[in-house]
N, C-alpha and C. Protein backbone atom coordinates (compact mmCIF):
# COMPACT_ATOMS: atom_id res chain seq x y z
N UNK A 1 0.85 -1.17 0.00
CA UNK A 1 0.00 0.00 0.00
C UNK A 1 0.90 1.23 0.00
N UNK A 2 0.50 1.93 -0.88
CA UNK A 2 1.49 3.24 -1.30
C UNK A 2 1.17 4.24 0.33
N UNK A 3 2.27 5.08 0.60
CA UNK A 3 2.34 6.30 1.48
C UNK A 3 0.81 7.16 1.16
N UNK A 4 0.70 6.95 -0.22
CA UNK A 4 -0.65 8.31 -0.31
C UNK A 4 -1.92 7.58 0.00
N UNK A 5 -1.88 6.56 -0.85
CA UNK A 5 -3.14 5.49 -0.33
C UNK A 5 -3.25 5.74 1.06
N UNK A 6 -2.33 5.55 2.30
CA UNK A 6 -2.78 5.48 3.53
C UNK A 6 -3.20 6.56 4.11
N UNK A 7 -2.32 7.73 3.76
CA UNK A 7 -2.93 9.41 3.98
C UNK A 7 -4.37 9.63 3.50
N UNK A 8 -4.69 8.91 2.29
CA UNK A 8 -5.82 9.25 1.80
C UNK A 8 -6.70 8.68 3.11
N UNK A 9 -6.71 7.35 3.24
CA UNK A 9 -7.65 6.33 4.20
C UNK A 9 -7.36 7.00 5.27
N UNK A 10 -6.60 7.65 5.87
CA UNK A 10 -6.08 8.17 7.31
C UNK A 10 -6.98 9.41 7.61
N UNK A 11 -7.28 10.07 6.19
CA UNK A 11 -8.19 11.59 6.27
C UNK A 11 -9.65 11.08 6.63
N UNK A 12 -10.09 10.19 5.54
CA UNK A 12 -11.47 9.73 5.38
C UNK A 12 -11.75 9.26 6.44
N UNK A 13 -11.05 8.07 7.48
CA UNK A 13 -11.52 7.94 8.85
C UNK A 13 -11.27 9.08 9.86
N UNK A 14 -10.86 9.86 9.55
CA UNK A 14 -10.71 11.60 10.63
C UNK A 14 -11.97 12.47 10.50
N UNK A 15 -12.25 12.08 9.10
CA UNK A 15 -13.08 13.12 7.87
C UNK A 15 -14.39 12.37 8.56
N UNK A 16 -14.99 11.20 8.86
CA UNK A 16 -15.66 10.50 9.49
C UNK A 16 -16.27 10.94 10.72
N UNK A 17 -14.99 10.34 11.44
CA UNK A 17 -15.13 10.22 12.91
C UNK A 17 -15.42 12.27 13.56
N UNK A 18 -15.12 13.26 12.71
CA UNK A 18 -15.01 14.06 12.75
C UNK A 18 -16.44 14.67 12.80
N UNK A 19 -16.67 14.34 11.40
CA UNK A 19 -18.16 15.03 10.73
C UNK A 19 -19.29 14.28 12.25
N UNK A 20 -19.10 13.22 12.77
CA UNK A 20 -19.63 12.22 13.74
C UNK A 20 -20.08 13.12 14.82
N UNK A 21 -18.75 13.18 15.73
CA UNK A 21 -18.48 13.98 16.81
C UNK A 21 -19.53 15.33 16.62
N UNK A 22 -18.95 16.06 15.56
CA UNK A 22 -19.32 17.12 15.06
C UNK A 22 -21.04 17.32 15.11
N UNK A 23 -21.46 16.46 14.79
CA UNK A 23 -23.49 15.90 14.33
C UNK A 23 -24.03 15.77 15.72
N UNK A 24 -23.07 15.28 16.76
CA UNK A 24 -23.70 15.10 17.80
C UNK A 24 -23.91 15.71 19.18
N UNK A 25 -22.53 16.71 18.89
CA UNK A 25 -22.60 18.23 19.67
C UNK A 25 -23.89 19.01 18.87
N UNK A 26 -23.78 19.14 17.86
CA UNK A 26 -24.90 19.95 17.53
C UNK A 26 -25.80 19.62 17.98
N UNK A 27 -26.30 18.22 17.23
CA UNK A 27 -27.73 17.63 17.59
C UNK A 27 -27.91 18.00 19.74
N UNK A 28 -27.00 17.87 20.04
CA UNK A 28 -27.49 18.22 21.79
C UNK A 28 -28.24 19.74 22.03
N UNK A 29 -27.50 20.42 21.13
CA UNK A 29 -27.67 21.71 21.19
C UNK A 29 -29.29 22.36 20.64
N UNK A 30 -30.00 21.24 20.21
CA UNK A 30 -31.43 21.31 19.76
C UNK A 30 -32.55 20.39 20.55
N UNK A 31 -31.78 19.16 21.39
CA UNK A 31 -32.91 19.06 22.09
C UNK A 31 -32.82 19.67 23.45
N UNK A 32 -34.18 19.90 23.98
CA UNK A 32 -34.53 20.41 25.49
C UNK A 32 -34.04 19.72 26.50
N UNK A 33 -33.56 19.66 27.00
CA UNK A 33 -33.35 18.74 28.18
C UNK A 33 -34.62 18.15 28.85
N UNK A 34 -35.08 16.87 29.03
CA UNK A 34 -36.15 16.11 29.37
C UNK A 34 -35.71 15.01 30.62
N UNK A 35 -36.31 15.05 31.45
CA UNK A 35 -36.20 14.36 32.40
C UNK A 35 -36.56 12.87 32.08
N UNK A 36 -35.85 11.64 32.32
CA UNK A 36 -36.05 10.13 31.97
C UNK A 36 -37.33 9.87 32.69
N UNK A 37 -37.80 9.08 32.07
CA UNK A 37 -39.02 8.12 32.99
C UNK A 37 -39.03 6.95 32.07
N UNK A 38 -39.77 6.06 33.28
CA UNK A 38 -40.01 4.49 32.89
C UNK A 38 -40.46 4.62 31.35
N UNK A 39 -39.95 3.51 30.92
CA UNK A 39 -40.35 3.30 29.07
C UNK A 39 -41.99 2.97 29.36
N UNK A 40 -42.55 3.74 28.13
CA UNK A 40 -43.74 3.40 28.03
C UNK A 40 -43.51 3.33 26.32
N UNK A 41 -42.93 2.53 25.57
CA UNK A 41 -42.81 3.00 24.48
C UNK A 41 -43.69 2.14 23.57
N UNK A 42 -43.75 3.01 22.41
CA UNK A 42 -44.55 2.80 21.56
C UNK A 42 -43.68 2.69 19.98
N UNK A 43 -44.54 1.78 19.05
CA UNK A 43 -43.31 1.46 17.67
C UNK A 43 -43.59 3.31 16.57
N UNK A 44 -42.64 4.05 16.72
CA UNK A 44 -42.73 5.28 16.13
C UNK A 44 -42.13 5.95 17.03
N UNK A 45 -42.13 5.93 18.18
CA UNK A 45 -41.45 7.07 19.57
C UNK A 45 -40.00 7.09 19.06
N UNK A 46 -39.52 8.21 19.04
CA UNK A 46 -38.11 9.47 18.83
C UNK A 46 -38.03 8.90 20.51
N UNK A 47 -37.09 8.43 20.74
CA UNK A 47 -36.08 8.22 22.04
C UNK A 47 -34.81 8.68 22.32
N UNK A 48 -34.17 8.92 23.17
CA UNK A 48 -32.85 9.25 23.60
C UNK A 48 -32.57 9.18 25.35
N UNK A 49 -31.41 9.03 25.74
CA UNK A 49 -30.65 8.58 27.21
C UNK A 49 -29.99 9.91 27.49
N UNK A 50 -29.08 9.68 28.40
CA UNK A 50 -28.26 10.90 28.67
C UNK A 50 -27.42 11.29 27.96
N UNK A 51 -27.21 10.25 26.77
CA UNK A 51 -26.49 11.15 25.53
C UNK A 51 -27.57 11.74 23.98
N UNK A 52 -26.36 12.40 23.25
CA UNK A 52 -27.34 13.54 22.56
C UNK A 52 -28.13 12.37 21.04
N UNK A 53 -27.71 11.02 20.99
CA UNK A 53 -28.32 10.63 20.28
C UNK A 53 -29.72 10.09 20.12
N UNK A 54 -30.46 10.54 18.76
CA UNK A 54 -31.90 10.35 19.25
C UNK A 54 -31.99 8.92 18.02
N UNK A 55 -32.86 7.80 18.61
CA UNK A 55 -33.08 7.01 17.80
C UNK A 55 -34.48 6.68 17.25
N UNK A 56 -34.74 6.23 16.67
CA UNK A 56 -36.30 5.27 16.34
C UNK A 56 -36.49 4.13 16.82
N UNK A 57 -37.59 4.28 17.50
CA UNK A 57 -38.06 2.98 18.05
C UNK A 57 -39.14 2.49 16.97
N UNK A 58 -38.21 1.58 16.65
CA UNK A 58 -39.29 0.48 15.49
C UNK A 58 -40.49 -0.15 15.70
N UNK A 59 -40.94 -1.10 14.76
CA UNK A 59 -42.59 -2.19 15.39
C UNK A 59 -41.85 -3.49 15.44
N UNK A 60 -40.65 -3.75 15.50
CA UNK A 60 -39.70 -4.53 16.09
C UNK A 60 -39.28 -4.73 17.31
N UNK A 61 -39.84 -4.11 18.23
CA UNK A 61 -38.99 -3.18 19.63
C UNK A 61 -37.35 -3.27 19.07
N UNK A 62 -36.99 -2.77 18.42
CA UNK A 62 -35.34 -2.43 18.13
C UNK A 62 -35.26 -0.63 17.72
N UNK A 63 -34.21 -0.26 18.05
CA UNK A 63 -34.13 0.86 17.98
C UNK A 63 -32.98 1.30 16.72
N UNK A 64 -33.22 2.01 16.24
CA UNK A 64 -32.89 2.77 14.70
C UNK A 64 -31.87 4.00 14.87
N UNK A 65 -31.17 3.81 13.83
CA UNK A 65 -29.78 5.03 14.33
C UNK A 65 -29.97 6.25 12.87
N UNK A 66 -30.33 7.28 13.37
CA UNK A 66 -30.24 8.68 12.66
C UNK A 66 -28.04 8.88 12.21
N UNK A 67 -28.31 8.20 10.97
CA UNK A 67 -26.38 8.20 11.09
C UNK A 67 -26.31 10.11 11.41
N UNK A 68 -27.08 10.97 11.19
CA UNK A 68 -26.56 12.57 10.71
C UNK A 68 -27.92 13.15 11.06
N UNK A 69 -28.01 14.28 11.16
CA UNK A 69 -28.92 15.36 11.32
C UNK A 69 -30.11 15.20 9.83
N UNK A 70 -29.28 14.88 9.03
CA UNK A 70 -29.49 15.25 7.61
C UNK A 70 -30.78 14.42 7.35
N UNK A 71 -30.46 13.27 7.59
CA UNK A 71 -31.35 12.00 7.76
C UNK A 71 -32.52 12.21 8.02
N UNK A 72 -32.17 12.60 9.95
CA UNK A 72 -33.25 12.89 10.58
C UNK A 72 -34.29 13.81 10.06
N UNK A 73 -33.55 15.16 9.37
CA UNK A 73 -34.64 15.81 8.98
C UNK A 73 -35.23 15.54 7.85
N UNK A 74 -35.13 14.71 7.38
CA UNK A 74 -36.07 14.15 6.13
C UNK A 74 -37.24 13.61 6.80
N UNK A 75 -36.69 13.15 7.67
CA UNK A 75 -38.27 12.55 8.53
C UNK A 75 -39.28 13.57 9.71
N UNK A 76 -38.04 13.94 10.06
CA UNK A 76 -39.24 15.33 11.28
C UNK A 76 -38.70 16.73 11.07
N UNK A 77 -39.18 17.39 11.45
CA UNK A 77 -38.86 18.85 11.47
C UNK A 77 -38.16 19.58 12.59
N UNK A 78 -38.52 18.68 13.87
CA UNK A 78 -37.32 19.14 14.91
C UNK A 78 -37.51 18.18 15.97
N UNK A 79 -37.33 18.58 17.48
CA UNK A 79 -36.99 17.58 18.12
C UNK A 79 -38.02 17.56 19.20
N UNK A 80 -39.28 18.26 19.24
CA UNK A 80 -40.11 18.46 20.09
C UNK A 80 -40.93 16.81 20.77
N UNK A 81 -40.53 15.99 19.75
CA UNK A 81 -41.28 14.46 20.27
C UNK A 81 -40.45 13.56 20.81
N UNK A 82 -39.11 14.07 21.11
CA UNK A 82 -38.19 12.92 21.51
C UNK A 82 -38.68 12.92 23.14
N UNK A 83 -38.88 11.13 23.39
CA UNK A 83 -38.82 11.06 24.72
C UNK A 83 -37.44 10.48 25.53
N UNK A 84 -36.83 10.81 26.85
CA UNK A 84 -35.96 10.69 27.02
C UNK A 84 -36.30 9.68 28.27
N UNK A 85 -35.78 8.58 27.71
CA UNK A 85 -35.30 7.43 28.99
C UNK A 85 -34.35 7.54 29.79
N UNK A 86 -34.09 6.26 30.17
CA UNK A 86 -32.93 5.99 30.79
C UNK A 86 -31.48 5.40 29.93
N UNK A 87 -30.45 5.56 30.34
CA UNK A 87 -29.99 4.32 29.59
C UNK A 87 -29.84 2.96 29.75
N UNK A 88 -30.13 2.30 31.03
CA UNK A 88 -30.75 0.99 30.84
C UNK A 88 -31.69 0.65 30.22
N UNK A 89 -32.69 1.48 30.28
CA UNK A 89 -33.48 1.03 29.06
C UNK A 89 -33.20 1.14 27.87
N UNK A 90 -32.60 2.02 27.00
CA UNK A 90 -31.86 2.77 26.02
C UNK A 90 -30.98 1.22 25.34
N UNK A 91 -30.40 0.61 26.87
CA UNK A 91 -29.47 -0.63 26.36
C UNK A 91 -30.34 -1.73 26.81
N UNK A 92 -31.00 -1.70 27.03
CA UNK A 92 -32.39 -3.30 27.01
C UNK A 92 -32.50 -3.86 25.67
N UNK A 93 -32.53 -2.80 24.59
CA UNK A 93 -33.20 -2.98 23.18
C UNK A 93 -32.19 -2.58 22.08
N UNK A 94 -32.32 -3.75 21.42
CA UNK A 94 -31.12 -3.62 20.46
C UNK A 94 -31.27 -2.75 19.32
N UNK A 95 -30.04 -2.39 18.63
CA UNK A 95 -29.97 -1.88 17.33
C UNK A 95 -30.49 -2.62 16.10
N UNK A 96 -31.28 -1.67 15.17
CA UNK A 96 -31.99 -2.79 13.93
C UNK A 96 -31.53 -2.33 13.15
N UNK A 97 -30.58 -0.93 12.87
CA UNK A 97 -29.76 -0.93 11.86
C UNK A 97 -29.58 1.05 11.86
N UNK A 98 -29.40 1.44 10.88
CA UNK A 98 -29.79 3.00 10.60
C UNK A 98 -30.81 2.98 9.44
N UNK A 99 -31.59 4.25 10.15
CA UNK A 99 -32.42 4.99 9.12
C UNK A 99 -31.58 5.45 7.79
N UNK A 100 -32.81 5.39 6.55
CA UNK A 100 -31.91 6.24 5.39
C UNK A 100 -32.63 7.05 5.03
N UNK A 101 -32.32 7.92 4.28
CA UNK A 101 -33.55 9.33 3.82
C UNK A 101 -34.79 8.92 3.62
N UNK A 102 -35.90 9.67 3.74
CA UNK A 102 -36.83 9.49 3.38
C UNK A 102 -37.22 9.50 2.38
N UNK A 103 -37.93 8.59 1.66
CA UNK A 103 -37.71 8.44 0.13
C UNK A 103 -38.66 9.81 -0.58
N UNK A 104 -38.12 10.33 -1.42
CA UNK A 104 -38.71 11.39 -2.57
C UNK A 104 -38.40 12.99 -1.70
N UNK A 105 -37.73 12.61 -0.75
CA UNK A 105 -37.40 13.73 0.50
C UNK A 105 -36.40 15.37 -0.60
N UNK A 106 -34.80 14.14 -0.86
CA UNK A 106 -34.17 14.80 -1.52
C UNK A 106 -32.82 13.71 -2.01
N UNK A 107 -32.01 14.31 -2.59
CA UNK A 107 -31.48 13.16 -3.38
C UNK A 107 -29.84 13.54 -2.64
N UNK A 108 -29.35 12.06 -3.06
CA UNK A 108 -27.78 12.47 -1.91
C UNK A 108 -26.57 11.40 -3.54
N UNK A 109 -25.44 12.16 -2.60
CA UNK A 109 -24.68 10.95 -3.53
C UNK A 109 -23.08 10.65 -2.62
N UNK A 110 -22.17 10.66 -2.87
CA UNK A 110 -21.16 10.35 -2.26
C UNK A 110 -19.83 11.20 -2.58
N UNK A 111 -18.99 11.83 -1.74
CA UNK A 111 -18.05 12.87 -2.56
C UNK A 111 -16.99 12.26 -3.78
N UNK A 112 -16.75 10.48 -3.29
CA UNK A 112 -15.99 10.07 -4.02
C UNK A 112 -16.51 9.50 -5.26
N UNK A 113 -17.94 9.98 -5.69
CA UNK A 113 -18.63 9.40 -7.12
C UNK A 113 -19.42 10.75 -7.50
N UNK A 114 -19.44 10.69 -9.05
CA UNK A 114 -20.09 12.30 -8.92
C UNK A 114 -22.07 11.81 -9.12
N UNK A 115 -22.25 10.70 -8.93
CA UNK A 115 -23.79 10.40 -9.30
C UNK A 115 -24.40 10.87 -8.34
N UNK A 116 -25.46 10.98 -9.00
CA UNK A 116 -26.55 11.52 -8.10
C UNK A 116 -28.10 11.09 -8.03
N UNK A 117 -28.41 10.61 -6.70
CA UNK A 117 -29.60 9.64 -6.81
C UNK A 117 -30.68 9.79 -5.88
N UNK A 118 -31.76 9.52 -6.28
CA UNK A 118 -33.18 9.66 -6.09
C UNK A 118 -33.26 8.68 -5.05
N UNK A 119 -33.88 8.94 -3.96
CA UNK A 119 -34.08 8.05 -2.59
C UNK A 119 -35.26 7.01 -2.83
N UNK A 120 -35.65 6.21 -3.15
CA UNK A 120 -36.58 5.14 -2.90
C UNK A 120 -37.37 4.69 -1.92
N UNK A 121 -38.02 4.05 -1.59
CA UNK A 121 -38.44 3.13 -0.35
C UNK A 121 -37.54 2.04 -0.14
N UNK A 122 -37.40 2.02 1.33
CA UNK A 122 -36.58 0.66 1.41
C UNK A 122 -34.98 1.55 1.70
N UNK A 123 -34.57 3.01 1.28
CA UNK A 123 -33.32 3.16 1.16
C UNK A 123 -33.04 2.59 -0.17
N UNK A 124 -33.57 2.47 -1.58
CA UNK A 124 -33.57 2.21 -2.69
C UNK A 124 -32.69 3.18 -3.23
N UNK A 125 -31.30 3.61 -3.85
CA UNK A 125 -30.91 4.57 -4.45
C UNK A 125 -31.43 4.11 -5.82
N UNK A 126 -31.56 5.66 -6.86
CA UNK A 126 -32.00 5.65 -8.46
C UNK A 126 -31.36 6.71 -8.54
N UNK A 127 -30.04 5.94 -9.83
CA UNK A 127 -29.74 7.25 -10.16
C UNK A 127 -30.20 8.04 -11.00
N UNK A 128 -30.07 8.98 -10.87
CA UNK A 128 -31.04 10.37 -11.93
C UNK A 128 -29.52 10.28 -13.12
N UNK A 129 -29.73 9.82 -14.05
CA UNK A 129 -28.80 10.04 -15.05
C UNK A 129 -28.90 10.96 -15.54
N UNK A 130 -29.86 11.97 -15.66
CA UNK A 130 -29.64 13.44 -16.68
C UNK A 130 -30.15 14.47 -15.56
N UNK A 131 -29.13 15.59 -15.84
CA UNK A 131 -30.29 17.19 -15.01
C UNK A 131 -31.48 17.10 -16.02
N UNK A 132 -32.12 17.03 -17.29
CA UNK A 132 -33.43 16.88 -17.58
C UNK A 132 -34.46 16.40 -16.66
N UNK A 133 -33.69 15.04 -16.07
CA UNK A 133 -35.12 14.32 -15.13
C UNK A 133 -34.83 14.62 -13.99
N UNK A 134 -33.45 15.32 -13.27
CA UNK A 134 -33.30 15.86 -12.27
C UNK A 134 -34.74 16.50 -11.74
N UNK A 135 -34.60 17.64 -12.94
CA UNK A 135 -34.98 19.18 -13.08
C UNK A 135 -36.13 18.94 -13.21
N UNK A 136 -36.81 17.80 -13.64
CA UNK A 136 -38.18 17.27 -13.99
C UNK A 136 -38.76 16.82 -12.60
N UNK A 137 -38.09 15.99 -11.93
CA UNK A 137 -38.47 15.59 -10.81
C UNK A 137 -38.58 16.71 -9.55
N UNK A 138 -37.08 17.50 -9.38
CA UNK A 138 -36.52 18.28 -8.11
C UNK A 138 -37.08 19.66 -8.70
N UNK A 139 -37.20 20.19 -9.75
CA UNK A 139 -37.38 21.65 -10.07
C UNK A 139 -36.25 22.37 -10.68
N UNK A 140 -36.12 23.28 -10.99
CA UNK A 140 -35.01 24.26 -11.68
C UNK A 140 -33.63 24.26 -10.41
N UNK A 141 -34.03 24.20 -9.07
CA UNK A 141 -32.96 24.47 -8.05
C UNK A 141 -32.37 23.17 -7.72
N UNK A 142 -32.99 21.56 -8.02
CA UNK A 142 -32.54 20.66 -7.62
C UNK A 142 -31.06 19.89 -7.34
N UNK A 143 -30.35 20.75 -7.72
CA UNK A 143 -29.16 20.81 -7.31
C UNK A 143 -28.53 20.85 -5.64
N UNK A 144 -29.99 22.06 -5.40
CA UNK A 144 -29.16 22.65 -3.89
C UNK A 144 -29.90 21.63 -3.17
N UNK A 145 -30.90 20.38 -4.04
CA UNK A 145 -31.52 19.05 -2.65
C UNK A 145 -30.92 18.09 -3.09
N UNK A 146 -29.55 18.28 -2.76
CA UNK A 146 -28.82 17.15 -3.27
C UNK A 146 -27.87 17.30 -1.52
N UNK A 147 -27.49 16.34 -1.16
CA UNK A 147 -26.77 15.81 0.30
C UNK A 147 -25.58 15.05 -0.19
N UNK A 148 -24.36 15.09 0.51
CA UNK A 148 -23.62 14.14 0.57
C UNK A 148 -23.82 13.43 1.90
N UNK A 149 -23.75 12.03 1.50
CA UNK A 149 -24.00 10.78 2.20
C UNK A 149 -22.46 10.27 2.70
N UNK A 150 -22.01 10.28 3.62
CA UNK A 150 -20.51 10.38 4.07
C UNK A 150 -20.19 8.37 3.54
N UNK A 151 -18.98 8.36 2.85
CA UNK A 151 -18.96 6.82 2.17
C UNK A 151 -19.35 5.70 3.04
N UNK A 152 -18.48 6.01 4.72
CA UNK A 152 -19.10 4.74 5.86
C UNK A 152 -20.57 4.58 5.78
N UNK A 153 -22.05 5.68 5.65
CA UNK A 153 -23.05 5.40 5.45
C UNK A 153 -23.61 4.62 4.38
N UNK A 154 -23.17 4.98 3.28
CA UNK A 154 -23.47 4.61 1.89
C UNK A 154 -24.08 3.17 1.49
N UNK A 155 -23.21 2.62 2.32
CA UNK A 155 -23.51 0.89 2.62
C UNK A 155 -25.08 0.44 3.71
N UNK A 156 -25.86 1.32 3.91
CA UNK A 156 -26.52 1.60 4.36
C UNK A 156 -28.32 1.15 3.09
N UNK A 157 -27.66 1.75 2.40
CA UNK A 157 -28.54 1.86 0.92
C UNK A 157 -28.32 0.53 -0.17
N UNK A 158 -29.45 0.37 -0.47
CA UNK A 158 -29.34 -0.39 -1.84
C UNK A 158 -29.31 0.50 -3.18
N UNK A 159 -28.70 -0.13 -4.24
CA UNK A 159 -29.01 0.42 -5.62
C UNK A 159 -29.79 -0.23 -6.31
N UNK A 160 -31.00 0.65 -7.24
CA UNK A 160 -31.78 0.38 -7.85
C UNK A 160 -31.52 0.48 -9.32
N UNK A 161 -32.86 0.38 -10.16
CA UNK A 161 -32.83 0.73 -11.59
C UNK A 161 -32.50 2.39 -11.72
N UNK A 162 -31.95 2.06 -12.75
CA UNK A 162 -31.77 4.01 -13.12
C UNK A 162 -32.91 4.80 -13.55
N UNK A 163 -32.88 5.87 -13.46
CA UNK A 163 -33.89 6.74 -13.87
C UNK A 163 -33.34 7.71 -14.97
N UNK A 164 -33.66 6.96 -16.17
CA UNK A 164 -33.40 7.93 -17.57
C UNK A 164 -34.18 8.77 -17.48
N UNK A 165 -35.35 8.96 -17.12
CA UNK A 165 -36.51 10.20 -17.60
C UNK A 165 -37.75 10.37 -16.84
N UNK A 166 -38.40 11.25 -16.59
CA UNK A 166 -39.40 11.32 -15.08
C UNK A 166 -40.47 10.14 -15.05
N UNK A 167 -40.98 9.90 -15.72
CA UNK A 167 -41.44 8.43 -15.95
C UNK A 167 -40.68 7.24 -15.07
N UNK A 168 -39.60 7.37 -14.95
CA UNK A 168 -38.59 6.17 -14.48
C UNK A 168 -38.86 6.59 -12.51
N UNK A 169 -39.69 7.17 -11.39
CA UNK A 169 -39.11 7.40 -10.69
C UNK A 169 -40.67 8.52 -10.35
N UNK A 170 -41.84 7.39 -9.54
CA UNK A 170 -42.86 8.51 -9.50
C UNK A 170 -42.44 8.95 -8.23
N UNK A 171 -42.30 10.13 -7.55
CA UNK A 171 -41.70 10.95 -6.48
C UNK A 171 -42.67 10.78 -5.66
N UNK A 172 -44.44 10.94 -6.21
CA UNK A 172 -45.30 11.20 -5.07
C UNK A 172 -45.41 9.61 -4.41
N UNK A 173 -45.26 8.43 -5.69
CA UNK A 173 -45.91 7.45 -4.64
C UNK A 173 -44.61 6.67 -3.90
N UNK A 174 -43.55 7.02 -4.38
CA UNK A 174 -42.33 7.01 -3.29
C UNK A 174 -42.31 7.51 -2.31
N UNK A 175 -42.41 8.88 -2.04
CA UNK A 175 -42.77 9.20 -0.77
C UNK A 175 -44.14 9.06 0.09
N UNK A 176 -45.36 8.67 -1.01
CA UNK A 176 -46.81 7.85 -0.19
C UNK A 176 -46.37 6.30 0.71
N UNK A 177 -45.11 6.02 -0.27
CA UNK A 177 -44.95 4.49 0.00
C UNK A 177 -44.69 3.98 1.83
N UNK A 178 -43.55 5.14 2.33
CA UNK A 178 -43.22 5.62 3.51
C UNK A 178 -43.30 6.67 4.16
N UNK A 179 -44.14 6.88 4.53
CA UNK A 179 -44.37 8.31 5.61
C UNK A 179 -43.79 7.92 7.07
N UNK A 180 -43.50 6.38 7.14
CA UNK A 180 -42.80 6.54 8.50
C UNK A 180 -41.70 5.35 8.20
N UNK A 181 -40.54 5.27 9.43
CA UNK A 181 -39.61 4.58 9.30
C UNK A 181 -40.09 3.07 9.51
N UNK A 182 -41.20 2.92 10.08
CA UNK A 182 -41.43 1.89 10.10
C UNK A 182 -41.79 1.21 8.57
N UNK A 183 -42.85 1.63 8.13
CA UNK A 183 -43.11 1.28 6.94
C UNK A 183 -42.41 1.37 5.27
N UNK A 184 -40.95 2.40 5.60
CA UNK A 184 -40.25 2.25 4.70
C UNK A 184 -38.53 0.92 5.06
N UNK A 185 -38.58 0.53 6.20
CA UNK A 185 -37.83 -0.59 6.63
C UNK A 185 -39.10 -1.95 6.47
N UNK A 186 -40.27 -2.12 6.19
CA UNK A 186 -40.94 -3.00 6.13
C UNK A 186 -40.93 -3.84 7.46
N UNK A 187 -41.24 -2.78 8.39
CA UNK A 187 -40.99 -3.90 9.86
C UNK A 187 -42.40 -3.46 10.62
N UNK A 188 -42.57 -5.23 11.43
CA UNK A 188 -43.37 -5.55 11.64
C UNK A 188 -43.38 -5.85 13.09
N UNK A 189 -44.54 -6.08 13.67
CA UNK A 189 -44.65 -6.21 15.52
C UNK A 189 -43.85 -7.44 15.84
N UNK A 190 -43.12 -7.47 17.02
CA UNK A 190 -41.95 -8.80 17.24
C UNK A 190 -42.74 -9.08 18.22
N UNK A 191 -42.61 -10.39 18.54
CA UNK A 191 -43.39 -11.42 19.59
C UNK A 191 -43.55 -10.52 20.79
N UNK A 192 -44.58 -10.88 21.34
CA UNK A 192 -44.95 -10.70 22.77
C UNK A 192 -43.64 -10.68 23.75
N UNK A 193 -43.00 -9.95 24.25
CA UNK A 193 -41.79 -10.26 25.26
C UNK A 193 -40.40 -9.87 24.91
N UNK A 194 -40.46 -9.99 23.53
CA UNK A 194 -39.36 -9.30 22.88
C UNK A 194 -38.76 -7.70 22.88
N UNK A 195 -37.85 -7.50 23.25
CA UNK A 195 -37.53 -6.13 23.40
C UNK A 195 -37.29 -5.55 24.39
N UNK A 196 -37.63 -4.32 24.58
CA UNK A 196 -37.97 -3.34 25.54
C UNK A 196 -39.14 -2.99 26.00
N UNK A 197 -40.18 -3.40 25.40
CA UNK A 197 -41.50 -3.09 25.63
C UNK A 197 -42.15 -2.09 24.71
């Protein structure tokens, strides 16, 4: 492995762990401070412990990781519904994976590829092969609803069929498909006993 190869890999995990740190001072800095109480939870409840990360509680009882701010706000508008536990409870219930944009939200791509792709259900990427169907789909500005998706996330997403032309990629019933995280992860109620409650 060449000297630059490793500088390169040496930035991207800094460039990472950085942007990370970085998402989660902020994110503290927007919720209220809430006092813990016993879980009463429900599959849709915004949760968080004494640290600043807020997760999704699934119809799995498993809880869902917001990788970025960016994410999150595809799905809510701010932080007024997060309830705050404990962290024993917080660690009762396992991880079911991370959230990915909300599909037809806005389109993301990766700094190290210049494509650019249309969010799906499921975390479905489509790439938009032309600004024609961009511009068809997003509007004249669709450029500025474009996100970079940091590469460690990326793997997060599946790839789909491409989208040559607005036809390829209906926006409204992509985003009808999932209005919540539950129903765009396709998850369903877990046995009686399972979980956290």
């Amino acid at each position: 492995m060449t000297d630059a190869l490793r500088m390169v890999r040496k930035a991207f995990t800094v460039g990472v762990v950085v942007t990370t740190i970085a998402w989660s001072i902020g994110l503290a800095a927007f919720i209220v401070p809430l006092t813990a109480h016993a879980a009463t939870l429900t599959a849709g409840d915004l949760i968080k412990a004494s640290l600043p990360a807020v997760y999704y509680y699934g119809a799995d009882n498993k809880r869902y990781v917001f990788p970025n701010e960016k994410t999150y706000k595809t799905w809510y508008a701010d932080f007024s519904t997060v309830k705050t536990i404990t962290d024993a409870e917080l660690a009762a219930g396992g991880i079911g994976g991370n959230a990915t944009y909300r599909p037809a939200q806005r389109m993301v791509k990766i700094q190290t590829d210049p494509k650019v792709y249309a969010v799906g259900k499921g975390g479905t990427l489509r790439w938009v092969k032309t600004e024609a169907a961009a511009s068809a789909l997003y509007g004249a500005t669709w450029n500025t609803q474009v996100d970079d998706v940091p590469d460690a996330f990326f793997t997060n997403y599946t790839v789909g069929a491409d989208v040559n032309a607005v036809a390829d990629f209906d926006k409204a019933a992509e985003a009808a498909s999932a209005t919540t995280i539950n129903q765009d992860k396709g998850l369903s109620s877990a046995p009686a006993g399972v979980g956290t409650g």
